[in-house]
N, C-alpha and C. Protein backbone atom coordinates (compact mmCIF):
# COMPACT_ATOMS: atom_id res chain seq x y z
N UNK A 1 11.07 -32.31 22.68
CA UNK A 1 10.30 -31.25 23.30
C UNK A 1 9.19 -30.82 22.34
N UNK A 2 8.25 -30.44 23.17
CA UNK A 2 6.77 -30.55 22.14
C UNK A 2 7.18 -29.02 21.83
N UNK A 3 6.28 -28.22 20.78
CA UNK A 3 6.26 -26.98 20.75
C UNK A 3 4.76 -26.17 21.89
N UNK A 4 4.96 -25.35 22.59
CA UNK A 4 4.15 -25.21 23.36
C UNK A 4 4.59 -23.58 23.36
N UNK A 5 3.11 -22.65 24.21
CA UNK A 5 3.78 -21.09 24.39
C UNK A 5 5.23 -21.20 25.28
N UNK A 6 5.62 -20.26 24.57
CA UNK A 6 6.99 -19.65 25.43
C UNK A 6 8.26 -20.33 25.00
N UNK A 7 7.79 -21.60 23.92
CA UNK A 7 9.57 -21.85 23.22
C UNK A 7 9.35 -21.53 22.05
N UNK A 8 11.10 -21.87 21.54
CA UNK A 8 11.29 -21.19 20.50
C UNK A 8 11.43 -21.70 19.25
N UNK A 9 10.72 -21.69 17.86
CA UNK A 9 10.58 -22.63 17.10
C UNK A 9 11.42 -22.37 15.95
N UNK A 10 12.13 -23.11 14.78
CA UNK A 10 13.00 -22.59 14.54
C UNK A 10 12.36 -24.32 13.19
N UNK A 11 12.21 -23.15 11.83
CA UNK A 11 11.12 -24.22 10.89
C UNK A 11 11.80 -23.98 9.37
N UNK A 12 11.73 -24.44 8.31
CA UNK A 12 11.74 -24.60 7.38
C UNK A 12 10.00 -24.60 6.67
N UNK A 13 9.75 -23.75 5.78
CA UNK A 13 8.70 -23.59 4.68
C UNK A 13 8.95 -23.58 3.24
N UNK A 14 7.51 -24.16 2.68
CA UNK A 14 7.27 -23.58 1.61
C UNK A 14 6.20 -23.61 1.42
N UNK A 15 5.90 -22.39 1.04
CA UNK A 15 4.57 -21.36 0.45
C UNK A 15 3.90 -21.56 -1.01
N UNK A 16 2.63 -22.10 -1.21
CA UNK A 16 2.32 -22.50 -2.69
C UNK A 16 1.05 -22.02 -2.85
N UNK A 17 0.40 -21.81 -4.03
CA UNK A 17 -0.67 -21.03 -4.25
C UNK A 17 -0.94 -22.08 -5.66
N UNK A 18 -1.92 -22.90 -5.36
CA UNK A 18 -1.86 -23.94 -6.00
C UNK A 18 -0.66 -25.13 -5.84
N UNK A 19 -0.12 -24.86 -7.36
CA UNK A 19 1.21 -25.71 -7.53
C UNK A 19 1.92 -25.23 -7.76
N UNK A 20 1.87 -23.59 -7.89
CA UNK A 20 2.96 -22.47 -8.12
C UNK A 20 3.32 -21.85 -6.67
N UNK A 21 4.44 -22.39 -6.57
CA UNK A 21 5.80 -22.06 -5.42
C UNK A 21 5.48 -20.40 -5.36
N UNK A 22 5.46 -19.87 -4.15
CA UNK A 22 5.27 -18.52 -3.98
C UNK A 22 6.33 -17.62 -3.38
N UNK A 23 7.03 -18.52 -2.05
CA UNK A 23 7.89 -18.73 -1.45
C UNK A 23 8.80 -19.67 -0.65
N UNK A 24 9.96 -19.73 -0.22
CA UNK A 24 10.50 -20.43 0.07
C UNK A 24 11.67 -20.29 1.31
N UNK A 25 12.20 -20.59 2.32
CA UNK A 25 13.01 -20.83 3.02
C UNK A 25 14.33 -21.38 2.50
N UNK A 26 15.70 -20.80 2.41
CA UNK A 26 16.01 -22.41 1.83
C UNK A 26 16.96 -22.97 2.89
N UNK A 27 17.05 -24.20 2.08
CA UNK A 27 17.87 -25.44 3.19
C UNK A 27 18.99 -25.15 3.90
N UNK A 28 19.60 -24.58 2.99
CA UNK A 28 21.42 -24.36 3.69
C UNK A 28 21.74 -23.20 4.28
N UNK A 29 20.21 -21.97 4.69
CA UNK A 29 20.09 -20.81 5.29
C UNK A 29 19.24 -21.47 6.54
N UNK A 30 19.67 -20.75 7.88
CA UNK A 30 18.95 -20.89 8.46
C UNK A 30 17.47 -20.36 8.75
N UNK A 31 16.67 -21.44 9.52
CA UNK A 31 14.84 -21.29 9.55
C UNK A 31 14.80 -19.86 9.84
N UNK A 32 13.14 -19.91 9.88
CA UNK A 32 12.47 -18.49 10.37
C UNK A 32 12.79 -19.42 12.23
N UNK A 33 13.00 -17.96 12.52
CA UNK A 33 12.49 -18.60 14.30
C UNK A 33 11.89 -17.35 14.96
N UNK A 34 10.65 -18.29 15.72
CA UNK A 34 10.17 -17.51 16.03
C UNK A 34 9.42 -17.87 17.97
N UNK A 35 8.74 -16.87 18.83
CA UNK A 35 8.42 -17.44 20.06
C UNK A 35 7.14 -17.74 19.82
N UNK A 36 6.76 -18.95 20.19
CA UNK A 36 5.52 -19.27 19.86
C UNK A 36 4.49 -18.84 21.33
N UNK A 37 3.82 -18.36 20.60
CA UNK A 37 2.57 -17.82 21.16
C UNK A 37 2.82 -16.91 21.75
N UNK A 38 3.67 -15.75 21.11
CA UNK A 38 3.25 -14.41 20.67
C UNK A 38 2.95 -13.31 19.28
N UNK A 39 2.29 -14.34 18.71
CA UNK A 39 1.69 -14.10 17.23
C UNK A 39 3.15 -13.15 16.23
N UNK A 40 4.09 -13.96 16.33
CA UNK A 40 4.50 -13.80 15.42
C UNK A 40 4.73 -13.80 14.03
N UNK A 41 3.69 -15.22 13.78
CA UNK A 41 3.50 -15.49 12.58
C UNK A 41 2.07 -15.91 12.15
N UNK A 42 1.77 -16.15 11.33
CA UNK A 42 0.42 -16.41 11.28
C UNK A 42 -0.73 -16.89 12.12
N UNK A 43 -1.47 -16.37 12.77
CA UNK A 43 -2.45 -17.53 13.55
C UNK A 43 -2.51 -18.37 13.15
N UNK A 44 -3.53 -18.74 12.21
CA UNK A 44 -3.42 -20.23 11.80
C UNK A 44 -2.33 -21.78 11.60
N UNK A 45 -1.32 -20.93 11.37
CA UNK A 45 0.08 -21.10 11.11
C UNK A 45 0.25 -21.67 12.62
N UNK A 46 0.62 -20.55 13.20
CA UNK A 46 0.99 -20.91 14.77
C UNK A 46 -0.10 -22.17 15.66
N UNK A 47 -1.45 -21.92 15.28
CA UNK A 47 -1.57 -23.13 16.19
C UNK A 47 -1.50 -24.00 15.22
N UNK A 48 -1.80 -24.84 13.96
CA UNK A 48 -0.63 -25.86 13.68
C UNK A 48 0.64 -26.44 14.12
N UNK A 49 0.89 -25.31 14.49
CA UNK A 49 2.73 -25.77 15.19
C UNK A 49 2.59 -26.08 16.36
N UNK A 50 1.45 -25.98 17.41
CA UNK A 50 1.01 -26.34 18.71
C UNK A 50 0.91 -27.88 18.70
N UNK A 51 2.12 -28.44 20.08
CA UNK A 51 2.08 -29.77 20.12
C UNK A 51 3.13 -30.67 19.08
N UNK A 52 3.73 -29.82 18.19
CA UNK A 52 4.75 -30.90 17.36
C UNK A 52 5.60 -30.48 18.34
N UNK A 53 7.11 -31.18 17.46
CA UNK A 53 8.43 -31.44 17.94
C UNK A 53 9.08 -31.37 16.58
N UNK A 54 10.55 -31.33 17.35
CA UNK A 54 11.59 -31.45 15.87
C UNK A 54 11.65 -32.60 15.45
N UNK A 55 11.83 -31.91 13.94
CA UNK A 55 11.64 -33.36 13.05
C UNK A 55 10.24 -33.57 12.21
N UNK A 56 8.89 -32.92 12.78
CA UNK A 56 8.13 -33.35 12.44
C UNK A 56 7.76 -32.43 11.10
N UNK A 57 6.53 -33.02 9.91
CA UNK A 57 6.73 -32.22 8.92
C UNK A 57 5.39 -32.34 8.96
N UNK A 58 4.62 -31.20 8.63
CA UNK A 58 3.55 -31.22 8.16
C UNK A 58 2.51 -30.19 6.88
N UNK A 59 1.30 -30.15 6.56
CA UNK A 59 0.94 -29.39 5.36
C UNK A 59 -0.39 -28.54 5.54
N UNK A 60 -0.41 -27.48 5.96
CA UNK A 60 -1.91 -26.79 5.86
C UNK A 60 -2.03 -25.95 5.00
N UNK A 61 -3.46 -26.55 4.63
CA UNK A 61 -4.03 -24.93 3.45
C UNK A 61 -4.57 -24.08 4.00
N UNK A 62 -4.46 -23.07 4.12
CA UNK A 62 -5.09 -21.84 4.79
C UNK A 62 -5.95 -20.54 3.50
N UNK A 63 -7.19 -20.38 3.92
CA UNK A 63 -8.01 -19.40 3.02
C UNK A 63 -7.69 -18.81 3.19
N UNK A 64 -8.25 -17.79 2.42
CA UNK A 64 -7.48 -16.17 2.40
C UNK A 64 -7.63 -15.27 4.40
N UNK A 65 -8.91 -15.73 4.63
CA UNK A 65 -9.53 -15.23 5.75
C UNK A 65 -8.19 -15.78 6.93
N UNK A 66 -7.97 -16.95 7.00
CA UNK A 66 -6.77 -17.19 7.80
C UNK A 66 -5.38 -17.57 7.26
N UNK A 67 -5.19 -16.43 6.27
CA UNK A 67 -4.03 -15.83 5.67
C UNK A 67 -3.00 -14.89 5.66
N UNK A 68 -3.98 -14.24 4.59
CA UNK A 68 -2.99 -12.72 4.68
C UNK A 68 -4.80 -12.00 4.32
N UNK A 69 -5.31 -12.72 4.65
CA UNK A 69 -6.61 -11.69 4.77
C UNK A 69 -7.51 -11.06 3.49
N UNK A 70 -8.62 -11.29 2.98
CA UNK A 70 -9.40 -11.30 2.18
C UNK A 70 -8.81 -9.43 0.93
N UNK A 71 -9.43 -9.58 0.09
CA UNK A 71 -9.07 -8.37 -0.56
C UNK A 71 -10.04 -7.27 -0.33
N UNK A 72 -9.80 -5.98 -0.07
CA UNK A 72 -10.68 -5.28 0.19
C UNK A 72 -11.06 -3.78 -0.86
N UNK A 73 -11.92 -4.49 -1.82
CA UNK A 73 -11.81 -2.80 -3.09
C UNK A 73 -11.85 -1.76 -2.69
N UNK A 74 -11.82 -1.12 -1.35
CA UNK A 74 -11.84 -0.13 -0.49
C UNK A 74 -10.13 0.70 -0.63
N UNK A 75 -9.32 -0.74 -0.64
CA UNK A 75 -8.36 -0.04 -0.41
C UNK A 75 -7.28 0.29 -0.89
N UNK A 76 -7.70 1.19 -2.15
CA UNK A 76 -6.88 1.55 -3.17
C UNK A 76 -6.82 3.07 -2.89
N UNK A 77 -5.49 3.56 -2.92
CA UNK A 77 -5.26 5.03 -2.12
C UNK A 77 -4.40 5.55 -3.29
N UNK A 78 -4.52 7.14 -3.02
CA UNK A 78 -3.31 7.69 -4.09
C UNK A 78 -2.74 8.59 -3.39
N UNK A 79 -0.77 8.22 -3.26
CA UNK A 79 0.10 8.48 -2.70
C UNK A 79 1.06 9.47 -3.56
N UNK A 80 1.70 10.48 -2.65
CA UNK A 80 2.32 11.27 -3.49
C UNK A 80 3.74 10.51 -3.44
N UNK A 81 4.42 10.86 -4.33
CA UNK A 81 5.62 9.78 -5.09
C UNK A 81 6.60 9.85 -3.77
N UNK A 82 6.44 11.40 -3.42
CA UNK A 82 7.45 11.77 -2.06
C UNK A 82 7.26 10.35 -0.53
N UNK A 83 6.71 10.16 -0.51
CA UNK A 83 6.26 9.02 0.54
C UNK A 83 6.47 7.15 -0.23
N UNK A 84 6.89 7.43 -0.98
CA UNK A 84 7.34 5.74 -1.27
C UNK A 84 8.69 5.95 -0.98
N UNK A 85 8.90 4.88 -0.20
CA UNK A 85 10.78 4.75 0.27
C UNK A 85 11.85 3.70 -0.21
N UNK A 86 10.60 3.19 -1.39
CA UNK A 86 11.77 2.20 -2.14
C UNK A 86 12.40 2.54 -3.60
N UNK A 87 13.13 3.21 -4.03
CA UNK A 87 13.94 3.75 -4.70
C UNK A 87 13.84 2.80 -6.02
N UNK A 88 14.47 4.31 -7.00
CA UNK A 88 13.70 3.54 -8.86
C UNK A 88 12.41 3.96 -9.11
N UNK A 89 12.65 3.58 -10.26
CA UNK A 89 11.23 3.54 -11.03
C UNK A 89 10.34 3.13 -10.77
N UNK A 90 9.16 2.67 -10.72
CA UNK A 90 7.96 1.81 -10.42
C UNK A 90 7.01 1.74 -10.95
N UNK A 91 6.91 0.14 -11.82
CA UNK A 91 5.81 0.30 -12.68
C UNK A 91 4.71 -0.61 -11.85
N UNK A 92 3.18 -0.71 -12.72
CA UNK A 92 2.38 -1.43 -11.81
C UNK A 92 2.63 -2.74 -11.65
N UNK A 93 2.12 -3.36 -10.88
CA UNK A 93 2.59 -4.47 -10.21
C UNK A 93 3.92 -4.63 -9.26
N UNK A 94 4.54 -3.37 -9.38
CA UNK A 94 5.86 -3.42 -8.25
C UNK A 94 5.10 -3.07 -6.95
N UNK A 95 6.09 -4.32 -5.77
CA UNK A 95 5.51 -3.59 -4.95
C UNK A 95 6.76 -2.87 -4.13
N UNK A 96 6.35 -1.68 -3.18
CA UNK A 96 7.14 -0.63 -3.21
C UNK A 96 6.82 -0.27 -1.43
N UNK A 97 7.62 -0.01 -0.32
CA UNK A 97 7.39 0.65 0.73
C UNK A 97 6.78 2.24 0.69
N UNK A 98 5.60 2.34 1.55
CA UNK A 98 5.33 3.92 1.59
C UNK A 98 5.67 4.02 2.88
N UNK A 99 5.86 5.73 3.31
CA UNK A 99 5.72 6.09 4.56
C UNK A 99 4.43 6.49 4.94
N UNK A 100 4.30 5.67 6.28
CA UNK A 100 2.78 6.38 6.52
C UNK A 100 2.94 6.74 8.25
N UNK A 101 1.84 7.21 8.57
CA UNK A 101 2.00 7.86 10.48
C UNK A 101 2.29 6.46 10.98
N UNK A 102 1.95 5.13 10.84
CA UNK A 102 2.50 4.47 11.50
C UNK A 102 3.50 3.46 11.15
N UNK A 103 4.22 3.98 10.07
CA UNK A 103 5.64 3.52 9.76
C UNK A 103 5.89 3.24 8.43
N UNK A 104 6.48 2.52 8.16
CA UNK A 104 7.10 1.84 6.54
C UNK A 104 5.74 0.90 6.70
N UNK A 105 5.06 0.64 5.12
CA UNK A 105 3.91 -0.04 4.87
C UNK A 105 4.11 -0.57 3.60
N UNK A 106 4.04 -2.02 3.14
CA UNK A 106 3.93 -2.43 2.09
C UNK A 106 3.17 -2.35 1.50
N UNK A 107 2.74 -1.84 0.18
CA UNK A 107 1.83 -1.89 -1.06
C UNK A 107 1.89 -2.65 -2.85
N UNK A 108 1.63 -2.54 -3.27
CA UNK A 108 1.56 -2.77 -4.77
C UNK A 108 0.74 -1.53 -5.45
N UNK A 109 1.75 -1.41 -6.25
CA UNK A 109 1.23 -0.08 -7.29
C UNK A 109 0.53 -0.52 -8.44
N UNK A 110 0.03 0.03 -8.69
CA UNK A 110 -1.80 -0.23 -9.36
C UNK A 110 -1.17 0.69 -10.66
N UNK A 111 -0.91 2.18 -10.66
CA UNK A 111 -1.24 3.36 -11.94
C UNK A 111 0.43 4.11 -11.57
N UNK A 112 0.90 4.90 -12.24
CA UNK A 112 2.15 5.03 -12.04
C UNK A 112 1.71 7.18 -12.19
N UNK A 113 1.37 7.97 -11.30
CA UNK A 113 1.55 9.22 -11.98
C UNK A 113 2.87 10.20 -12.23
N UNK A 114 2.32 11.40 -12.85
CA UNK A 114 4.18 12.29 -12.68
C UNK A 114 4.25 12.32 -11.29
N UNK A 115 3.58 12.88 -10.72
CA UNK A 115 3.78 13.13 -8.90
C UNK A 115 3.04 12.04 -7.86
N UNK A 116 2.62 11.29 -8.19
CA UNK A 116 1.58 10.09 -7.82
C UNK A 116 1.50 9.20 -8.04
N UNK A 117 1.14 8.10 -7.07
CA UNK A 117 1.11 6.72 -7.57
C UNK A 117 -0.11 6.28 -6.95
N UNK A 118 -1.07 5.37 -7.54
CA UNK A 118 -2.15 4.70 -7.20
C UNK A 118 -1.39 3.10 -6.88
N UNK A 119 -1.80 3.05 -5.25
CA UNK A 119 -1.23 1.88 -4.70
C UNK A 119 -2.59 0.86 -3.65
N UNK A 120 -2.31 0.05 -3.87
CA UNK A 120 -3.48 -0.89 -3.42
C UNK A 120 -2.97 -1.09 -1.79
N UNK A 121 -3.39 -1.21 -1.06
CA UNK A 121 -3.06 -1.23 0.78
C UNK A 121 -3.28 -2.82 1.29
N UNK A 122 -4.22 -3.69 0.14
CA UNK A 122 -4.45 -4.87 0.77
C UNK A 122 -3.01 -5.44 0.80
N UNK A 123 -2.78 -6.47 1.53
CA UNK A 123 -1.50 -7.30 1.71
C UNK A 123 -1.31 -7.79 0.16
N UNK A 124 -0.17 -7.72 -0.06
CA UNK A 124 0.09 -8.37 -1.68
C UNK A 124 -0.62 -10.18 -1.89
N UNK A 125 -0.42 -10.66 -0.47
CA UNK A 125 -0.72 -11.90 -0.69
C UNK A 125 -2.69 -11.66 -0.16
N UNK A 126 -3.11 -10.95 0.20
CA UNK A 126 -4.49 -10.95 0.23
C UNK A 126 -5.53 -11.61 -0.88
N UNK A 127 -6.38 -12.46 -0.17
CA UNK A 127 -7.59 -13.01 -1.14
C UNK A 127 -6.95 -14.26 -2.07
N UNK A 128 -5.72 -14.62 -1.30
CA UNK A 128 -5.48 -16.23 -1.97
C UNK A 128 -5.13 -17.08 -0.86
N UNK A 129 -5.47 -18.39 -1.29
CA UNK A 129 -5.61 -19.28 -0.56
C UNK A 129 -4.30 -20.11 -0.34
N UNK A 130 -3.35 -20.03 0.15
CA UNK A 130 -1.96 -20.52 0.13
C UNK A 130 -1.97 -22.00 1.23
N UNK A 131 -0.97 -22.50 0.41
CA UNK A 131 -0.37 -24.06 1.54
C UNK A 131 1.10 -24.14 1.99
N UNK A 132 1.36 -24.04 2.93
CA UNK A 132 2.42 -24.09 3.87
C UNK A 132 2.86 -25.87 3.96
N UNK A 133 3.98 -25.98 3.28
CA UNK A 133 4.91 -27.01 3.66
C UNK A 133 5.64 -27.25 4.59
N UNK A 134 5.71 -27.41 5.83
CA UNK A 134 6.57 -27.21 6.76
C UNK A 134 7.48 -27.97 7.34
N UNK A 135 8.47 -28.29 8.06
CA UNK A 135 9.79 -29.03 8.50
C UNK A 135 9.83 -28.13 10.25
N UNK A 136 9.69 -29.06 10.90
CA UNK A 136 10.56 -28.38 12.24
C UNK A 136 11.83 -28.89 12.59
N UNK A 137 12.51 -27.82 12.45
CA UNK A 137 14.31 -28.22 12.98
C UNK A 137 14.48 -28.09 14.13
N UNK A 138 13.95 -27.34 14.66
CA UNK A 138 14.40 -26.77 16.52
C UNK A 138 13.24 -26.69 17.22
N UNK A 139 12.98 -27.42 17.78
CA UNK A 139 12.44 -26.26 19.50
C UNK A 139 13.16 -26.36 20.55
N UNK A 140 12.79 -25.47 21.33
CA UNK A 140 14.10 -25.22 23.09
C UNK A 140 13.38 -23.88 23.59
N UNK A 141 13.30 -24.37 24.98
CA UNK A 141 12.86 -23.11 25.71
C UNK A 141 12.97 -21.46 25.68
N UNK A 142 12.10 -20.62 25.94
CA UNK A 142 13.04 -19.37 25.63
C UNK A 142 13.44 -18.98 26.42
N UNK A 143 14.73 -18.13 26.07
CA UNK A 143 15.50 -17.84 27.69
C UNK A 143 14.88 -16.61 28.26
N UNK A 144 14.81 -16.17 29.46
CA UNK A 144 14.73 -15.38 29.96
C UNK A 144 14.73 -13.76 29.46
N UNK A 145 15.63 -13.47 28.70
CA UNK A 145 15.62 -12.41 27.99
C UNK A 145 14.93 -12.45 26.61
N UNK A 146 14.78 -13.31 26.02
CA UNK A 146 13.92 -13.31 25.06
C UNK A 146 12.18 -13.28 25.62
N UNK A 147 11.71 -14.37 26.49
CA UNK A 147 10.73 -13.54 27.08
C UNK A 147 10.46 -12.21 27.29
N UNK A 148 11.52 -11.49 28.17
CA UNK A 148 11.02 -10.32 28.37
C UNK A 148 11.19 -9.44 26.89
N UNK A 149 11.38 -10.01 26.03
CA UNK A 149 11.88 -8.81 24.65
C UNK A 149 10.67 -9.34 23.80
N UNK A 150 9.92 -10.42 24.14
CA UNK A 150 8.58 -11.12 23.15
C UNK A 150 8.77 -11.52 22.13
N UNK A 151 10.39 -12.02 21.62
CA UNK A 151 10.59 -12.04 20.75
C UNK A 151 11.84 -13.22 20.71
N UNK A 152 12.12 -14.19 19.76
CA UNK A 152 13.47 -15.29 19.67
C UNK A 152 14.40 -14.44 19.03
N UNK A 153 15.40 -14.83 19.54
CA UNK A 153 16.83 -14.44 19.60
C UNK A 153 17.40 -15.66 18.65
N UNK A 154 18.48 -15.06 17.99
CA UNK A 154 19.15 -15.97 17.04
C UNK A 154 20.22 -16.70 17.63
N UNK A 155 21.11 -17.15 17.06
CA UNK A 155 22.35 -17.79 17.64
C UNK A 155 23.67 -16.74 18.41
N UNK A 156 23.55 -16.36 18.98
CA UNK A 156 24.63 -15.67 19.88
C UNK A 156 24.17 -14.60 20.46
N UNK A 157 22.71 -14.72 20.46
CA UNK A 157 21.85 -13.88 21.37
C UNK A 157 21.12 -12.97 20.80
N UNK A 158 21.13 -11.59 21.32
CA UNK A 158 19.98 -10.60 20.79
C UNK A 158 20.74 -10.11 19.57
N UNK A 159 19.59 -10.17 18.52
CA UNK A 159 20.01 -9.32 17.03
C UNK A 159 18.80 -9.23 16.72
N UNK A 160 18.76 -7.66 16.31
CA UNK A 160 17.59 -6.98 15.88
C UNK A 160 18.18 -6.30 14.64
């Protein structure tokens, strides 16, 4: 079965930034799965996966622009300590959840204050150019309830 909108893809990655490994999937855990073509995962990403099948392996480099999105010096903010929700200390370069009006938001902390932290808003992976290793293990239709939820369901159904 080809991968096409509306099934469900179910992949093995790895993430490199150069020749330095960034991230990884691993083997004896099961894939990311996801419904294709409802931007679950990367655009670029996703139509790559348009038209394979299981089994097949393939390699794209993607720029920052069809990434995680260019860096923007704009967007360095200063947060009061009360609104980070990831617990501990935090020095710069950690990155740390804030609360914001539209939910939990990932950052990287830049300056560490007594009541404040200077945290950068671009995506941690912003403004690099990464390559995706990929493996497809699964595709299969989505069922009915996963349609209507826009989202793949794992092995014994809905888990959120």
């Amino acid at each position: 079965m080809q991968i096409t909108k509306d099934t469900v893809v179910e992949f093995h990655f790895e993430m490199y930034e150069g020749d330095q490994l960034l991230q990884s999937t691993q083997r004896e855990s099961p894939g990311v799965l996801y419904l294709h073509g409802k931007g679950a995962i990367l655009d670029a990403l996703e139509q790559e996966m348009e038209g394979r099948a299981k089994g097949d392996t393939f390699t794209v480099t993607l720029p920052p622009e069809q990434a995680f999105g260019l860096r923007r010096s704009d967007s360095v903010e200063r947060v009061p300590s009360k609104h980070v929700l990831t617990p501990g200390r935090h020095l710069p370069g950690d990155v740390v959840n804030i609360r914001t009006q539209a939910g939990p938001r990932e950052v990287v902390v830049l300056k560490v204050g007594r009541f404040n932290l200077d945290v950068d808003l671009n995506h941690p992976m912003a403004g690099r150019t990464v390559r995706f290793d990929v493996e497809i293990d699964d595709v299969r239709m989505a069922t009915t309830e996963e349609l209507a939820h826009g989202h793949a369901h794992g092995p014994g159904g809905h888990q959120h």
